[in-house]
C-alpha atoms as a PDB file:
ATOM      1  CA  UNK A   1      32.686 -39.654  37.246  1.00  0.00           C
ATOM      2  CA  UNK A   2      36.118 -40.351  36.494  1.00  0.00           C
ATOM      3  CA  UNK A   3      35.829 -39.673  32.880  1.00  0.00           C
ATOM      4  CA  UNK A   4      34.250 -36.521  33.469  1.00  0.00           C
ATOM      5  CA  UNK A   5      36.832 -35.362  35.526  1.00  0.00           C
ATOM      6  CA  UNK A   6      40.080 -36.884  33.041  1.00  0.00           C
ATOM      7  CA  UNK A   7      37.906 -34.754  29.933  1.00  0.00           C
ATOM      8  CA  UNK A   8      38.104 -31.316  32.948  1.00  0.00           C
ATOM      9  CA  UNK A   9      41.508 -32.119  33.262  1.00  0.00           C
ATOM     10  CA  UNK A  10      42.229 -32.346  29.811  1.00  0.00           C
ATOM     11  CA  UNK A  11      39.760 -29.373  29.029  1.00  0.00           C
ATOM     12  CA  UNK A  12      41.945 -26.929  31.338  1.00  0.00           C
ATOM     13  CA  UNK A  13      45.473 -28.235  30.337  1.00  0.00           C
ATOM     14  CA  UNK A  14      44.602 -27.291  26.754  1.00  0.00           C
ATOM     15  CA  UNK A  15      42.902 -23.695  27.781  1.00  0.00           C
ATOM     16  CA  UNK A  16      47.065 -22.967  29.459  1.00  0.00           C
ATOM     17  CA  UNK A  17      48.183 -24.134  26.660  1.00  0.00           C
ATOM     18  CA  UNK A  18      46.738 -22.002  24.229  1.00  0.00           C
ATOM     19  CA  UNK A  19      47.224 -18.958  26.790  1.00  0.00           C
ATOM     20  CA  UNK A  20      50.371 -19.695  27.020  1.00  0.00           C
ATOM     21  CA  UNK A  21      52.756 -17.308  24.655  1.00  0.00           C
ATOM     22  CA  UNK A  22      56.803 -17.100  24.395  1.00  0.00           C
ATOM     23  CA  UNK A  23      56.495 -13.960  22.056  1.00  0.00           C
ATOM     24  CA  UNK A  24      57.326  -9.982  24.137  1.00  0.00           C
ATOM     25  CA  UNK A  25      54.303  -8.822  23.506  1.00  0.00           C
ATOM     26  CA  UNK A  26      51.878 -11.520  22.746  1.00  0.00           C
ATOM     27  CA  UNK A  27      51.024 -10.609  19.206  1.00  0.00           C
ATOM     28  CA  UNK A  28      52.979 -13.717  17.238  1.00  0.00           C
ATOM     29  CA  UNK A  29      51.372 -16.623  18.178  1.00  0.00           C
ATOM     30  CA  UNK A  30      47.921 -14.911  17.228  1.00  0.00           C
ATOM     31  CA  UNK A  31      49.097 -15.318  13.490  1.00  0.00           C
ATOM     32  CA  UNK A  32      50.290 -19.042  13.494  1.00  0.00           C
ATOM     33  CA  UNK A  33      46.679 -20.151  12.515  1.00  0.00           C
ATOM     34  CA  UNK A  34      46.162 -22.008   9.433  1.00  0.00           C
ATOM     35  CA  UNK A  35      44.215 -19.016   8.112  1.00  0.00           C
ATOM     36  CA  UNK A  36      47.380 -17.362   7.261  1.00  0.00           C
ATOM     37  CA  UNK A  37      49.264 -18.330   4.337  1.00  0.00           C
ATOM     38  CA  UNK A  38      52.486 -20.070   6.684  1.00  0.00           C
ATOM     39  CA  UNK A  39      55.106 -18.358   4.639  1.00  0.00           C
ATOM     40  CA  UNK A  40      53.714 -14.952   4.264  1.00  0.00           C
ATOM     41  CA  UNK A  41      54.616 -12.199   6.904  1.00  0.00           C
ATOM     42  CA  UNK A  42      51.848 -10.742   8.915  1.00  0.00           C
ATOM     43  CA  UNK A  43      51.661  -6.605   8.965  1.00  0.00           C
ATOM     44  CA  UNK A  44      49.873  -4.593  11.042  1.00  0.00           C
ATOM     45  CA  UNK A  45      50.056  -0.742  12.940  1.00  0.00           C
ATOM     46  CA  UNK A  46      50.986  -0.962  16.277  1.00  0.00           C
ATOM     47  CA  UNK A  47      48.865   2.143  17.589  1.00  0.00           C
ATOM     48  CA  UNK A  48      45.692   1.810  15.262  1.00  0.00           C
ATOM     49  CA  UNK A  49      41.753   3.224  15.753  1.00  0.00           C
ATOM     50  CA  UNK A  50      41.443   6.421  16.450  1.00  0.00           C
ATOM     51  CA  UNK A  51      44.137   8.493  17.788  1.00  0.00           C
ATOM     52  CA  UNK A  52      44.300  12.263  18.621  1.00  0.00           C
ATOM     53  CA  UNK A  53      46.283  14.860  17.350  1.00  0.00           C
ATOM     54  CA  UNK A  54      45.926  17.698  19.108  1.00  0.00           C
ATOM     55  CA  UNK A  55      48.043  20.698  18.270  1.00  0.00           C
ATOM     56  CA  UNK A  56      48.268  24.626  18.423  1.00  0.00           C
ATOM     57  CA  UNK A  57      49.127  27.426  15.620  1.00  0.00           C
ATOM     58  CA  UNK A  58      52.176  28.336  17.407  1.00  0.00           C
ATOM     59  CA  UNK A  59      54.002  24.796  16.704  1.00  0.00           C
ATOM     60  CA  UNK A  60      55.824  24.904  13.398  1.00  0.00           C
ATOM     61  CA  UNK A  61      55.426  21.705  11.805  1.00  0.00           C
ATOM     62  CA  UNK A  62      54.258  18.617  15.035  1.00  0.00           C
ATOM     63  CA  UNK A  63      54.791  15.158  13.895  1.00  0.00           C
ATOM     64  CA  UNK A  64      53.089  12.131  14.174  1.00  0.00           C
ATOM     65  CA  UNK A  65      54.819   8.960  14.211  1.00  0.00           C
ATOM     66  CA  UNK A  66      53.147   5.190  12.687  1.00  0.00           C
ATOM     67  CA  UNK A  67      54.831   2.227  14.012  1.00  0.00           C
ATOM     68  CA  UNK A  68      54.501  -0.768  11.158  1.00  0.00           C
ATOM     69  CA  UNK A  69      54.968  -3.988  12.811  1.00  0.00           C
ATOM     70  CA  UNK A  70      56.096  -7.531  10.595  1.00  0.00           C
ATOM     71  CA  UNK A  71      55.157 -10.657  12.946  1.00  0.00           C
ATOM     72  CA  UNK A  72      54.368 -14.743  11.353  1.00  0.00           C
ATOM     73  CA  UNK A  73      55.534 -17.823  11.982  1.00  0.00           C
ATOM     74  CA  UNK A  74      59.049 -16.718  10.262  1.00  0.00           C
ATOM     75  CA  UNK A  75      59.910 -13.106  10.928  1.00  0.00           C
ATOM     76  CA  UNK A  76      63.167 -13.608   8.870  1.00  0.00           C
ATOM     77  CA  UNK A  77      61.547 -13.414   5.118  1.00  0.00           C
ATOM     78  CA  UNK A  78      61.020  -9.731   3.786  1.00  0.00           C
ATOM     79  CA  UNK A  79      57.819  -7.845   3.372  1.00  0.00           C
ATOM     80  CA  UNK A  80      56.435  -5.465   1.909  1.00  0.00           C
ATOM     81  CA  UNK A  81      53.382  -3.101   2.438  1.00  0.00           C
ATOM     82  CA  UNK A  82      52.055   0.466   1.512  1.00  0.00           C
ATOM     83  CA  UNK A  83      50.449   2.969   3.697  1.00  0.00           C
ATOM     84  CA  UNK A  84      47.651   4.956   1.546  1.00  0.00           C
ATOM     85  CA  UNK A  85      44.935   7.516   2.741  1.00  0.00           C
ATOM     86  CA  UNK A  86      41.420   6.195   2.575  1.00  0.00           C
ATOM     87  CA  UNK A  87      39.036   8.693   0.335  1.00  0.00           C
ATOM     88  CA  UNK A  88      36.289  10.256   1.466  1.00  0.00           C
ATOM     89  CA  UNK A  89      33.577   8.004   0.217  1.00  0.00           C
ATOM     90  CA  UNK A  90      35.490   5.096   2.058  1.00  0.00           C
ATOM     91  CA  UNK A  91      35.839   7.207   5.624  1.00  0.00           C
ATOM     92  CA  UNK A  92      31.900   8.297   5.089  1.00  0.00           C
ATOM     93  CA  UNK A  93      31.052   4.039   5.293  1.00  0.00           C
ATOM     94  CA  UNK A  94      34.023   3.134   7.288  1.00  0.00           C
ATOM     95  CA  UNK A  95      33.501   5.383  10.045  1.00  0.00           C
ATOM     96  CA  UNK A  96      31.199   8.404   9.705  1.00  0.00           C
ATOM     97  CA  UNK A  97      28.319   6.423   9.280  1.00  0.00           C
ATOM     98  CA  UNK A  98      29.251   4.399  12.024  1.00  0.00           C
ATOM     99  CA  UNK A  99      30.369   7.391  14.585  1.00  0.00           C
ATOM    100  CA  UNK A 100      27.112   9.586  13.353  1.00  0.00           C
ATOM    101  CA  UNK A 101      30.109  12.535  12.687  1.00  0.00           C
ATOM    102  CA  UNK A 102      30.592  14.414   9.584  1.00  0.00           C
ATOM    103  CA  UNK A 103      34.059  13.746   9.288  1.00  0.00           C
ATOM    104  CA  UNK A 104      36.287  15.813   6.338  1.00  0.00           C
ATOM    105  CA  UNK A 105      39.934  14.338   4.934  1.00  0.00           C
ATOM    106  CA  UNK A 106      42.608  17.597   5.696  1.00  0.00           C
ATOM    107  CA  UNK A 107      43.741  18.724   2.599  1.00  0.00           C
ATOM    108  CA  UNK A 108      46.865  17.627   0.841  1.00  0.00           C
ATOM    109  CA  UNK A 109      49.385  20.624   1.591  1.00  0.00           C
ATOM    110  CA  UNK A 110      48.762  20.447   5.389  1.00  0.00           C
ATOM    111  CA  UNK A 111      50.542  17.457   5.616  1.00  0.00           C
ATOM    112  CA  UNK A 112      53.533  15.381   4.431  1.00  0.00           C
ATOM    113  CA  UNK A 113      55.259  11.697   5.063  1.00  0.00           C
ATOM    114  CA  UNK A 114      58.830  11.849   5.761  1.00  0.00           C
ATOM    115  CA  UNK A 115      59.387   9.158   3.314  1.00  0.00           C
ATOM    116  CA  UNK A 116      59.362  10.041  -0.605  1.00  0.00           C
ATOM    117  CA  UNK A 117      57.339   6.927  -1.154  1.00  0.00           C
ATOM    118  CA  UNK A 118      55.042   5.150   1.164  1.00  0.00           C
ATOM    119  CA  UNK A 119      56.174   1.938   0.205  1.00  0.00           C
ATOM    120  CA  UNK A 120      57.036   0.225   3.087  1.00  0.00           C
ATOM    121  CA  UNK A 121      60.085  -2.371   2.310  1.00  0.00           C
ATOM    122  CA  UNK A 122      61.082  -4.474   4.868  1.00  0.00           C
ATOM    123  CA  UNK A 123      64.311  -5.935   4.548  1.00  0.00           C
ATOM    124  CA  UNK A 124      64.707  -9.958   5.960  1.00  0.00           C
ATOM    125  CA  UNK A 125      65.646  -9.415  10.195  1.00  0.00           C
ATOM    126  CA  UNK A 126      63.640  -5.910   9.791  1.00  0.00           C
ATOM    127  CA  UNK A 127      60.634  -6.678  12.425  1.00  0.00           C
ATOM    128  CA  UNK A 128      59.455  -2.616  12.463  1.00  0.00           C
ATOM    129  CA  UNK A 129      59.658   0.640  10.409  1.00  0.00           C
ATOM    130  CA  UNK A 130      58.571   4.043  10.984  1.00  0.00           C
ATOM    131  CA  UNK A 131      57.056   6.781   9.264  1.00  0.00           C
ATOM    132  CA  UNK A 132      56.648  10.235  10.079  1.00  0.00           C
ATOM    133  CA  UNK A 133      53.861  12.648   9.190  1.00  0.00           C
ATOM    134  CA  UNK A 134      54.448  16.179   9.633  1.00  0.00           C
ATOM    135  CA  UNK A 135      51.689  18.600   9.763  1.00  0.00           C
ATOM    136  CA  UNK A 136      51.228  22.076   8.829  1.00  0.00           C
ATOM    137  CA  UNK A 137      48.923  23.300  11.822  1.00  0.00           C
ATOM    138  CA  UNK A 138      48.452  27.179  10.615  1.00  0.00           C
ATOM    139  CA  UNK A 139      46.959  25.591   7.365  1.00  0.00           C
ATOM    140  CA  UNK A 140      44.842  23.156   9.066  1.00  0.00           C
ATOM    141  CA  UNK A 141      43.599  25.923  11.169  1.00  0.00           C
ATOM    142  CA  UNK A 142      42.382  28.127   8.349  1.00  0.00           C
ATOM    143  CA  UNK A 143      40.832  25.009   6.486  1.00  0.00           C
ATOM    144  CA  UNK A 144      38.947  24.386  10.317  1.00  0.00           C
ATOM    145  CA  UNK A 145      37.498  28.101  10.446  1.00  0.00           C
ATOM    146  CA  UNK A 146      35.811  27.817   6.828  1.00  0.00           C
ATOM    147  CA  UNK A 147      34.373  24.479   8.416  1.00  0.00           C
ATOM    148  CA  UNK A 148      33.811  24.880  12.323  1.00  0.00           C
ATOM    149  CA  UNK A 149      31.011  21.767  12.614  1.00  0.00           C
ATOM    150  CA  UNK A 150      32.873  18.977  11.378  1.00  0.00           C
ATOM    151  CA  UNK A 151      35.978  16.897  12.605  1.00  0.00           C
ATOM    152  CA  UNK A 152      39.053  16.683  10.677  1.00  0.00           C
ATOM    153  CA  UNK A 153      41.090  13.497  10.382  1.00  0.00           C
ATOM    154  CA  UNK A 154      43.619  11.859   8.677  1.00  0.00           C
ATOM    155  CA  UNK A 155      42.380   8.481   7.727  1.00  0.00           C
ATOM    156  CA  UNK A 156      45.316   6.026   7.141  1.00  0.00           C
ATOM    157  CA  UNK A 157      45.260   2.465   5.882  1.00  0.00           C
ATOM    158  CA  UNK A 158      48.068  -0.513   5.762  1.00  0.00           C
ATOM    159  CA  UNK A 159      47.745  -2.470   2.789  1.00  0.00           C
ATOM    160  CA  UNK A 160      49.952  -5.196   1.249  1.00  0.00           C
ATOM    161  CA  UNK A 161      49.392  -7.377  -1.675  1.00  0.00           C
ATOM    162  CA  UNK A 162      51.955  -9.994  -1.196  1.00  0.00           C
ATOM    163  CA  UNK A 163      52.072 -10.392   2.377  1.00  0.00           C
ATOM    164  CA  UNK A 164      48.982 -10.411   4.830  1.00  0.00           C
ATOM    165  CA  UNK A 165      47.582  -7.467   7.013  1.00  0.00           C
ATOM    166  CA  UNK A 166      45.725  -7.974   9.864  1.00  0.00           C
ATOM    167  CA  UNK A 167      42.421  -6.057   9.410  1.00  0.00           C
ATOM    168  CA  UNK A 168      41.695  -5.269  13.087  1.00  0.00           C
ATOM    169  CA  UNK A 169      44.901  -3.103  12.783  1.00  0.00           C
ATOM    170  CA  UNK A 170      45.151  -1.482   9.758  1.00  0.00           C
ATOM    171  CA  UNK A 171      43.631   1.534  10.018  1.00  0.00           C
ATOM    172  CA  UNK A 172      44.620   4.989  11.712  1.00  0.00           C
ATOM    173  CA  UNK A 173      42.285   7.794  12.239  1.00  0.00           C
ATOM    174  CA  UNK A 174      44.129  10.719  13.264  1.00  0.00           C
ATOM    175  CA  UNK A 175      41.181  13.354  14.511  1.00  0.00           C
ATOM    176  CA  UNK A 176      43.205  16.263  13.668  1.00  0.00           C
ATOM    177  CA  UNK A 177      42.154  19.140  16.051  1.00  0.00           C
ATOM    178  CA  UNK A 178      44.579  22.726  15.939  1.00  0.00           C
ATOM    179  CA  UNK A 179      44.154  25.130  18.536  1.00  0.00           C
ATOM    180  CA  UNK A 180      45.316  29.258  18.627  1.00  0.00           C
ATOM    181  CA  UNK A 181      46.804  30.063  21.809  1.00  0.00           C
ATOM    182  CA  UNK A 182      44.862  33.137  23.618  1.00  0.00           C
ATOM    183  CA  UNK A 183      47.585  35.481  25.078  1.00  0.00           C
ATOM    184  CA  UNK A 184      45.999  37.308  28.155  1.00  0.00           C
ATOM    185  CA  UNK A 185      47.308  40.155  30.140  1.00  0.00           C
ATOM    186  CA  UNK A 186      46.674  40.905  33.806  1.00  0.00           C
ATOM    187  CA  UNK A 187      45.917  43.792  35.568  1.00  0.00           C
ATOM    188  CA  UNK A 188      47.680  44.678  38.642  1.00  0.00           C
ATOM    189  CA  UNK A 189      47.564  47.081  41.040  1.00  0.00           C
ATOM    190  CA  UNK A 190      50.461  49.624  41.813  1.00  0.00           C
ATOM    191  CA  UNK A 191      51.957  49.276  44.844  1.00  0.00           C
ATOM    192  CA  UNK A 192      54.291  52.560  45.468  1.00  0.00           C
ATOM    193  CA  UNK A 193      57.219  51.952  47.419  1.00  0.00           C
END
């Protein structure tokens, strides 16, 4: 009995130990294991999945920002990683199939980065960067009437091939939906005075 109840103690003690984290927001010692290279940097998206972008015609140009996070056992080496749009075939088996939704990459011209290159270089005490995309919601709104049934995205992978990316967070899928304001006018009654 007491050697069951030494192996419980020990049992417990190690399940606090491996809950146990030092790091703000509990994402570093995740990528200590051995199946990471130890001195390679570990990149991933901060808000990744699906997120919504929701927008009107009125709006001149909304942005959406990605946060690029660099974690590992030594945060001080520099990294680098590159942010690419996933091609249709790829978003058809990554997630249409998947979702049962006939999902269509926006065009080109309705949207930009607002960095020349998405090359992502992150310099040695450099633990985040940002990247903006700006849309063009009047064009995305005429390329949604010629196609009313399906749901546009913006599919967005983080790749690197020197440093590793964690493949649970990789991925953005912007579901891009544009909206025209309706202006109404009431009628009311005249009161004379």
């Amino acid at each position: 009995m007491k050697h069951l109840a030494c192996k419980f103690i020990l049992f417990v003690g190690m399940i606090i130990a491996v809950s146990c984290s030092d790091s703000e927001d509990g994402i570093v010692d995740n990528y200590t294991d051995e199946q990471y290279v130890p001195t390679n940097n570990i990149l991933y998206v901060k808000e990744y999945g699906k997120q919504e972008m929701n927008m009107n015609t009125v709006e001149s140009s909304p942005v959406y920002c990605i946060h690029v996070a660099k974690a590992g056992i030594d945060k001080s080496l520099p990294a680098h990683a590159k942010l690419s749009i996933i091609d249709q075939e790829e978003l058809n088996k990554t997630y249409g199939l998947m979702d049962n939704i006939d999902y269509r990459i926006i065009p080109k011209e309705t949207y930009s980065f607002s960095v020349s290159t998405t090359d992502l270089e992150f310099q040695s005490q450099e633990g985040s960067k940002e990247v903006n995309v700006t849309f063009h919601s009047d064009l995305i709104y005429e390329e949604m009437k010629k196609n009313e049934g399906v749901q546009y995205v913006l599919p967005i992978r983080l790749h690197s091939e020197k440093d590793s990316v964690d493949v649970l967070k990789n991925d953005i899928l912007l579901l891009v939906d544009v909206k025209q304001p309706q202006i109404t006018f009431k009628k009311r009654k005249y009161i004379p005075l």
